[in-house]
PDB file of N, CA and C in Angstrom:
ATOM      1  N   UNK A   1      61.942-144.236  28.130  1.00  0.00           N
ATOM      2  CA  UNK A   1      62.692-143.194  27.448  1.00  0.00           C
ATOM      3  C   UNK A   1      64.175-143.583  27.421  1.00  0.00           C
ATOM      4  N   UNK A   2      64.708-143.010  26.257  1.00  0.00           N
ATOM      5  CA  UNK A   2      65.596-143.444  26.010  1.00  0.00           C
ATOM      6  C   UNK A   2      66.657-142.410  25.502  1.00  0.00           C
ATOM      7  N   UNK A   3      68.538-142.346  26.031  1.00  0.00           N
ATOM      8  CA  UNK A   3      68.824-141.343  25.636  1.00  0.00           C
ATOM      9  C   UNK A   3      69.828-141.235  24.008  1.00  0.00           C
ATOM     10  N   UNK A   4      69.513-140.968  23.365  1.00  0.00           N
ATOM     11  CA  UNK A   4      70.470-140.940  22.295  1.00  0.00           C
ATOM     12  C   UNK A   4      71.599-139.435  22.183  1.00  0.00           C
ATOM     13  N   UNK A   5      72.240-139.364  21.237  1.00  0.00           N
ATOM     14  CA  UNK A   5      72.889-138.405  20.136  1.00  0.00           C
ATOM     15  C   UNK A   5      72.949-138.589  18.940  1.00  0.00           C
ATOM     16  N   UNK A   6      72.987-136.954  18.621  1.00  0.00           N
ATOM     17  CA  UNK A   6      73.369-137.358  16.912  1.00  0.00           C
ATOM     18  C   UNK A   6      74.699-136.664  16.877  1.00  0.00           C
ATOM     19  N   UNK A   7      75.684-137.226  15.970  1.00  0.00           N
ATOM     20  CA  UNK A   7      77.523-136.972  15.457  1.00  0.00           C
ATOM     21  C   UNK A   7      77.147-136.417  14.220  1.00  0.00           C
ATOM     22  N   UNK A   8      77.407-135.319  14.024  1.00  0.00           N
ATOM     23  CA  UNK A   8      77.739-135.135  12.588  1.00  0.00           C
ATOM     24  C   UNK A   8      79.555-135.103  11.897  1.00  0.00           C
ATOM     25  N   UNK A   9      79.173-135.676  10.854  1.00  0.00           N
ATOM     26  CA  UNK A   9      80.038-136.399   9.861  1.00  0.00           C
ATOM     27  C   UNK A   9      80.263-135.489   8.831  1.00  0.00           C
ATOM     28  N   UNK A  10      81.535-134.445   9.000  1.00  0.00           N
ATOM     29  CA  UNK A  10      81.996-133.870   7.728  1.00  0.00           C
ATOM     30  C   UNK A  10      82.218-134.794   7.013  1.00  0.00           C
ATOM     31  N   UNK A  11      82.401-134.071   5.310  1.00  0.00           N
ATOM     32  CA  UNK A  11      82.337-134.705   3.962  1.00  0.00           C
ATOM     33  C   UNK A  11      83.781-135.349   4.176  1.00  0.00           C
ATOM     34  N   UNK A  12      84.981-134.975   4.913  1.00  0.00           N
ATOM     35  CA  UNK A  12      85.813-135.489   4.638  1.00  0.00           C
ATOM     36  C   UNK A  12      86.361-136.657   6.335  1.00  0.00           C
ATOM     37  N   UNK A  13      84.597-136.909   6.574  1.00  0.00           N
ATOM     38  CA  UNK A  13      85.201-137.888   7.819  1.00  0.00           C
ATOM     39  C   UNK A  13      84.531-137.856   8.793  1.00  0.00           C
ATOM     40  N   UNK A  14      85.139-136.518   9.024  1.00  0.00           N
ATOM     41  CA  UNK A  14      85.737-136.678  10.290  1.00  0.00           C
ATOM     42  C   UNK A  14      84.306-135.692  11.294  1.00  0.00           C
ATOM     43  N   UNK A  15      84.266-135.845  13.062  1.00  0.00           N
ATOM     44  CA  UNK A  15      83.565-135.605  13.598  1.00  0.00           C
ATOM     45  C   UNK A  15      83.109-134.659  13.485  1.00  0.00           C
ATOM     46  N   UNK A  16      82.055-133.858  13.550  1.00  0.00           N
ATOM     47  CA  UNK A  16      81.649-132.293  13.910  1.00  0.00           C
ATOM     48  C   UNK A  16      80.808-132.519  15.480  1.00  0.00           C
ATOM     49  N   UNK A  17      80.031-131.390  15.250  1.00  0.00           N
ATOM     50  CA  UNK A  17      79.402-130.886  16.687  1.00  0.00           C
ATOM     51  C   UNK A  17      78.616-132.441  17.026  1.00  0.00           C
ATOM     52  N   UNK A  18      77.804-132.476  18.140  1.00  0.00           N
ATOM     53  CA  UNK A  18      77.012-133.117  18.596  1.00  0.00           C
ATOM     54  C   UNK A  18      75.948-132.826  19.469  1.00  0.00           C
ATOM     55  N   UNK A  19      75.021-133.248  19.127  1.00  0.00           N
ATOM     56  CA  UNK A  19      73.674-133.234  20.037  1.00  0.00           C
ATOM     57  C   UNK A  19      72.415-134.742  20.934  1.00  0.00           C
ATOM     58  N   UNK A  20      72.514-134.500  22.124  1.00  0.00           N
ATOM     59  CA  UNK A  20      71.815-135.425  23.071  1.00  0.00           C
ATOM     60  C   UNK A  20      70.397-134.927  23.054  1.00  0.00           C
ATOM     61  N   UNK A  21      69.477-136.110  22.704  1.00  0.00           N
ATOM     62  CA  UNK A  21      68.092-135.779  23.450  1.00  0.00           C
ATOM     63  C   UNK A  21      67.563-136.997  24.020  1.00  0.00           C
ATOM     64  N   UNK A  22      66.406-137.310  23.871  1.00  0.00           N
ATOM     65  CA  UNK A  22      65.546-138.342  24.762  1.00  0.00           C
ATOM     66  C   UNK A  22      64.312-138.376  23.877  1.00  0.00           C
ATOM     67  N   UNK A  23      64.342-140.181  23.630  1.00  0.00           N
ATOM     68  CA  UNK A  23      62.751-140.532  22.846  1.00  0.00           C
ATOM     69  C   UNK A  23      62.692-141.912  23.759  1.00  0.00           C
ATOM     70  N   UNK A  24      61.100-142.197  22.958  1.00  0.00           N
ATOM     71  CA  UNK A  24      60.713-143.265  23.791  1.00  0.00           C
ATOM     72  C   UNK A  24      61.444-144.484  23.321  1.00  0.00           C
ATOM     73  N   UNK A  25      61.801-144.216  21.369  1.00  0.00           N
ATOM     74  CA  UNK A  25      62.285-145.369  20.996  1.00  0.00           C
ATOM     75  C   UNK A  25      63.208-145.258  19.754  1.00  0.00           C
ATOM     76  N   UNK A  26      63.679-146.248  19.077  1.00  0.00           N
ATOM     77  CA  UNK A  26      64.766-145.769  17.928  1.00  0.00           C
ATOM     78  C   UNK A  26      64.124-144.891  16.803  1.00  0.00           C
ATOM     79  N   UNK A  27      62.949-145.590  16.732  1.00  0.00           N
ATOM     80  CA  UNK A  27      62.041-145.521  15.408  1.00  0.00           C
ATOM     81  C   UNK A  27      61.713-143.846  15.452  1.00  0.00           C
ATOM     82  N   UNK A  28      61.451-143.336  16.495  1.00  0.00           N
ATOM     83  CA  UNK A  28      61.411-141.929  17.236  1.00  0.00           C
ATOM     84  C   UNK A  28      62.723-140.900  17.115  1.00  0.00           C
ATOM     85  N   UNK A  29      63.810-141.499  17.711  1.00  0.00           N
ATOM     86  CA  UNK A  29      64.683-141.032  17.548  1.00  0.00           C
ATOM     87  C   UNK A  29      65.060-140.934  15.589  1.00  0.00           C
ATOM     88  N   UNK A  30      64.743-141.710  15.332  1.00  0.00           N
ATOM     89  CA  UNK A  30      65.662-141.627  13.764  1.00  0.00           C
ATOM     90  C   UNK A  30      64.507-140.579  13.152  1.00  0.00           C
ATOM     91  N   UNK A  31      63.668-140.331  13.564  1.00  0.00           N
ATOM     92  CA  UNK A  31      62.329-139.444  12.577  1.00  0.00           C
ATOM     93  C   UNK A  31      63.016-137.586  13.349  1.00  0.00           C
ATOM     94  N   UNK A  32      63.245-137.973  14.598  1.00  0.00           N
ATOM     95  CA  UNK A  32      63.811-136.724  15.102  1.00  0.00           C
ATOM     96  C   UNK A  32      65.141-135.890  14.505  1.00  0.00           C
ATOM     97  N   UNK A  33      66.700-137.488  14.058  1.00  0.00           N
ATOM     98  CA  UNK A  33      67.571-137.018  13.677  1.00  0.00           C
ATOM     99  C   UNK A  33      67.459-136.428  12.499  1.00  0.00           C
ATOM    100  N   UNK A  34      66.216-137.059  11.392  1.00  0.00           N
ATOM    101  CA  UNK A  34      66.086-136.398  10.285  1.00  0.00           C
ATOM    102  C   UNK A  34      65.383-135.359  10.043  1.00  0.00           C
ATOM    103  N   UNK A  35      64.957-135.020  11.373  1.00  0.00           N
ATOM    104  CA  UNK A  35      64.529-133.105  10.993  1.00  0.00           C
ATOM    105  C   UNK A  35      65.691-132.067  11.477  1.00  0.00           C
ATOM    106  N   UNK A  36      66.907-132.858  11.945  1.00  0.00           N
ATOM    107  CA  UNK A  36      67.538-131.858  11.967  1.00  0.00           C
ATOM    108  C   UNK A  36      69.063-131.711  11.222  1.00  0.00           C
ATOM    109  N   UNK A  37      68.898-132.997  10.184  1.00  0.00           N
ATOM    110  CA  UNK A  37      69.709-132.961   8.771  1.00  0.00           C
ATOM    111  C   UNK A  37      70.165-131.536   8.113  1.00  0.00           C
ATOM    112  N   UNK A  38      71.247-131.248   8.264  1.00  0.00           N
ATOM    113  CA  UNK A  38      71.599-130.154   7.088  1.00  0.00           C
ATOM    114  C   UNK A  38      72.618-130.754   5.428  1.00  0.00           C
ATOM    115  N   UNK A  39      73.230-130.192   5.897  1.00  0.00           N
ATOM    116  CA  UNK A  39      74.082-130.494   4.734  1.00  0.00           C
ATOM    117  C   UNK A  39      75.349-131.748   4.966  1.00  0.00           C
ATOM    118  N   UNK A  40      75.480-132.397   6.294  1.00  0.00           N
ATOM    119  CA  UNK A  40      75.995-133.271   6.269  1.00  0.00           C
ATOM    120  C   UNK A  40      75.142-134.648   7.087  1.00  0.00           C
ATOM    121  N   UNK A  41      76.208-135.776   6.951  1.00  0.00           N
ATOM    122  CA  UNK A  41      76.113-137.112   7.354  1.00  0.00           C
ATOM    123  C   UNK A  41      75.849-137.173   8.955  1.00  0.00           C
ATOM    124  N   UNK A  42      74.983-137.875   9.677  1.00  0.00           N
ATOM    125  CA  UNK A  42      75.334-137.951  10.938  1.00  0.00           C
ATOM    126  C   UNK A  42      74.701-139.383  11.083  1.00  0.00           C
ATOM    127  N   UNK A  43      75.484-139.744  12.396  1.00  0.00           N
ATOM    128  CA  UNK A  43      75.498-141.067  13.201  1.00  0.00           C
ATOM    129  C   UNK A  43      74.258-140.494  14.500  1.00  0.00           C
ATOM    130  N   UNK A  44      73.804-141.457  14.592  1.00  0.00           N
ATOM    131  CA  UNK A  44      72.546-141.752  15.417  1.00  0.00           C
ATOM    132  C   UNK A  44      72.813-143.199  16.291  1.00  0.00           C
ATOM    133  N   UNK A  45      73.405-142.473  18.272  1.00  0.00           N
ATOM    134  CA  UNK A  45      73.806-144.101  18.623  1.00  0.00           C
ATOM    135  C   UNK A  45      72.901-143.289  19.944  1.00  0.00           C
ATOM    136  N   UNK A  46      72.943-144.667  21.220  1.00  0.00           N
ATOM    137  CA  UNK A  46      72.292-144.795  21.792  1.00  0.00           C
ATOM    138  C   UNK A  46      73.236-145.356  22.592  1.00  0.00           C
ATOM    139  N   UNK A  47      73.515-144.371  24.041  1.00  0.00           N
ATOM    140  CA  UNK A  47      74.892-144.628  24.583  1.00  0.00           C
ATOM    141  C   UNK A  47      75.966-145.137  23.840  1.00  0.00           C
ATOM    142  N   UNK A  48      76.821-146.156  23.675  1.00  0.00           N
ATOM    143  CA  UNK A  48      77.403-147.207  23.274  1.00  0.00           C
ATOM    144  C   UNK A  48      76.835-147.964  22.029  1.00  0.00           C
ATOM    145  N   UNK A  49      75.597-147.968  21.462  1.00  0.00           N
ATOM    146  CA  UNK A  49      75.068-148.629  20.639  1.00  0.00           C
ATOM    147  C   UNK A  49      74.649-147.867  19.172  1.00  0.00           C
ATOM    148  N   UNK A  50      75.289-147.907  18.302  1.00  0.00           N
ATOM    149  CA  UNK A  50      75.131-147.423  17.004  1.00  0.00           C
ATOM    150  C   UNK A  50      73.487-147.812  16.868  1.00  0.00           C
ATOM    151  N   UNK A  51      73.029-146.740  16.191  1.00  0.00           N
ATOM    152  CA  UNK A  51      71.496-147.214  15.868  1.00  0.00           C
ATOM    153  C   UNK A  51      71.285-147.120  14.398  1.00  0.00           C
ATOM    154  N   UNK A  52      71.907-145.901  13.389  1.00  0.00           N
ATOM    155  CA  UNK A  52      71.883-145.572  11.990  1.00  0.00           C
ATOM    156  C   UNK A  52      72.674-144.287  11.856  1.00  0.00           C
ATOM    157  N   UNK A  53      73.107-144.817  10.740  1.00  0.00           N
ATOM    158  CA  UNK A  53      73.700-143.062   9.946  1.00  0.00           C
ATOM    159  C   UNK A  53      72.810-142.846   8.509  1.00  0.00           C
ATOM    160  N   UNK A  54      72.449-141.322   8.622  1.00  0.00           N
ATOM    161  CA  UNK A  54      71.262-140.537   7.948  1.00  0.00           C
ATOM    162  C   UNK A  54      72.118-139.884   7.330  1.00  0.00           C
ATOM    163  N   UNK A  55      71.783-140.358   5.926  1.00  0.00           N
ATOM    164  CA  UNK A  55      72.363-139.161   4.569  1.00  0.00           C
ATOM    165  C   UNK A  55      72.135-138.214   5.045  1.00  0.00           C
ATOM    166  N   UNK A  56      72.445-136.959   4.400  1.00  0.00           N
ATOM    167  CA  UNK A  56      71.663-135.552   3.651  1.00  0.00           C
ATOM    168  C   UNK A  56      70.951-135.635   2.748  1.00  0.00           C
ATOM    169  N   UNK A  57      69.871-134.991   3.032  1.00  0.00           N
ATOM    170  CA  UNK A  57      68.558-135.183   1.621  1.00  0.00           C
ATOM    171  C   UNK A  57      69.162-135.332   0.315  1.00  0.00           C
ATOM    172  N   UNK A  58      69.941-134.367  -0.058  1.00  0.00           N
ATOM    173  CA  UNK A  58      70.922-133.688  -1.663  1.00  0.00           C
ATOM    174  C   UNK A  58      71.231-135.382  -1.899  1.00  0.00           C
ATOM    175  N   UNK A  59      72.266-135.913  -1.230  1.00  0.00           N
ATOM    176  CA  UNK A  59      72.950-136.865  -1.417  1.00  0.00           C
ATOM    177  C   UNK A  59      72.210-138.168  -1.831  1.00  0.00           C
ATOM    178  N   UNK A  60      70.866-138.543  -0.676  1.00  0.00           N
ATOM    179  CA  UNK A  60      70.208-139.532  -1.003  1.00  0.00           C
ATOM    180  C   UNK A  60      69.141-139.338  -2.430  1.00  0.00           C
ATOM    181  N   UNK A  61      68.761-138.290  -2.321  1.00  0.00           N
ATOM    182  CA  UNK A  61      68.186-137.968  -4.061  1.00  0.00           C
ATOM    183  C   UNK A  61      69.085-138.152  -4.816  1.00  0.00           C
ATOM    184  N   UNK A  62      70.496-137.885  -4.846  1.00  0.00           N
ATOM    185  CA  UNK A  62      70.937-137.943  -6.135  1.00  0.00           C
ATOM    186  C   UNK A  62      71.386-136.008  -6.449  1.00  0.00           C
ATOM    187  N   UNK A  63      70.806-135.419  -5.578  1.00  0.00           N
ATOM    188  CA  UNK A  63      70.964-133.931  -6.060  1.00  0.00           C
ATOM    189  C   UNK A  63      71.556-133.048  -6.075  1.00  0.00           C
ATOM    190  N   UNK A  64      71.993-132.830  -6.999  1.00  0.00           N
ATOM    191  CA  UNK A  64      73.073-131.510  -6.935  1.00  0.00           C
ATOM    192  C   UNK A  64      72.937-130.077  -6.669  1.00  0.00           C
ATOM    193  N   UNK A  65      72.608-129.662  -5.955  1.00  0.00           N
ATOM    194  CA  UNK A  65      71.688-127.897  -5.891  1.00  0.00           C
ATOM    195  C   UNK A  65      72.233-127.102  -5.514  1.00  0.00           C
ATOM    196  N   UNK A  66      71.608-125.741  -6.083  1.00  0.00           N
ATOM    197  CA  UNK A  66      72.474-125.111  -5.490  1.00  0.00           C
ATOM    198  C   UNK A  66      71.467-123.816  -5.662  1.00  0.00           C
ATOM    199  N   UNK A  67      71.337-122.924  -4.108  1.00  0.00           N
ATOM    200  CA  UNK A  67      70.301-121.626  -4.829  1.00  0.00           C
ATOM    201  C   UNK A  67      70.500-120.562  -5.111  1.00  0.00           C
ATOM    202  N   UNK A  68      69.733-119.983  -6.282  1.00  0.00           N
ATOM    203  CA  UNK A  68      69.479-118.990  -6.887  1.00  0.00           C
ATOM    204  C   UNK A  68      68.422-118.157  -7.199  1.00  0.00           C
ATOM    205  N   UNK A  69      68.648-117.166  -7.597  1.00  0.00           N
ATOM    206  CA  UNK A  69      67.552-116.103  -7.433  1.00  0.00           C
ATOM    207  C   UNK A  69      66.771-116.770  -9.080  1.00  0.00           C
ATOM    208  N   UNK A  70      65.369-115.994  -8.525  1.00  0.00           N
ATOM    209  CA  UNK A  70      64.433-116.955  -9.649  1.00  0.00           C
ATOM    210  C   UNK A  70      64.191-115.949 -10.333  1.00  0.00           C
ATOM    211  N   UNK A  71      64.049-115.564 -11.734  1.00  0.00           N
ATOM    212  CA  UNK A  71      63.954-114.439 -12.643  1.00  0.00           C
ATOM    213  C   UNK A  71      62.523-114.606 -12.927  1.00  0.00           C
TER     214      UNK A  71
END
């Protein structure tokens, strides 16, 4: 086991909140950081060791959205 965090990355940079958990492995960890994707960028390291930074869904589609009530 292994301990990581995820950084989230406002649009204009800079750091937001952060969160620590524990997987067995990266491949684990990166399936974990992407269920808890919102609307911004975050870094995925492992103590000292960068592992990946994970779009936002919107961004990697291409999508622009926005919701509304459905008539």
């Amino acid at each position: 086991m292994a301990n990581y965090r995820i950084l989230t990355i406002d649009k204009a940079g800079k750091l937001g909140r952060h969160r620590s958990f524990v997987c067995d492995n990266d491949d684990d960890a990166i399936v974990w950081a992407n269920q808890s994707l919102d609307d911004a960028a975050v870094e995925l390291w492992s103590g000292a060791r960068f592992v990946a930074r994970l779009e936002p869904r919107d961004q990697v589609l291409g999508l622009n959205c926005a919701s509304r009530p459905i008539h």
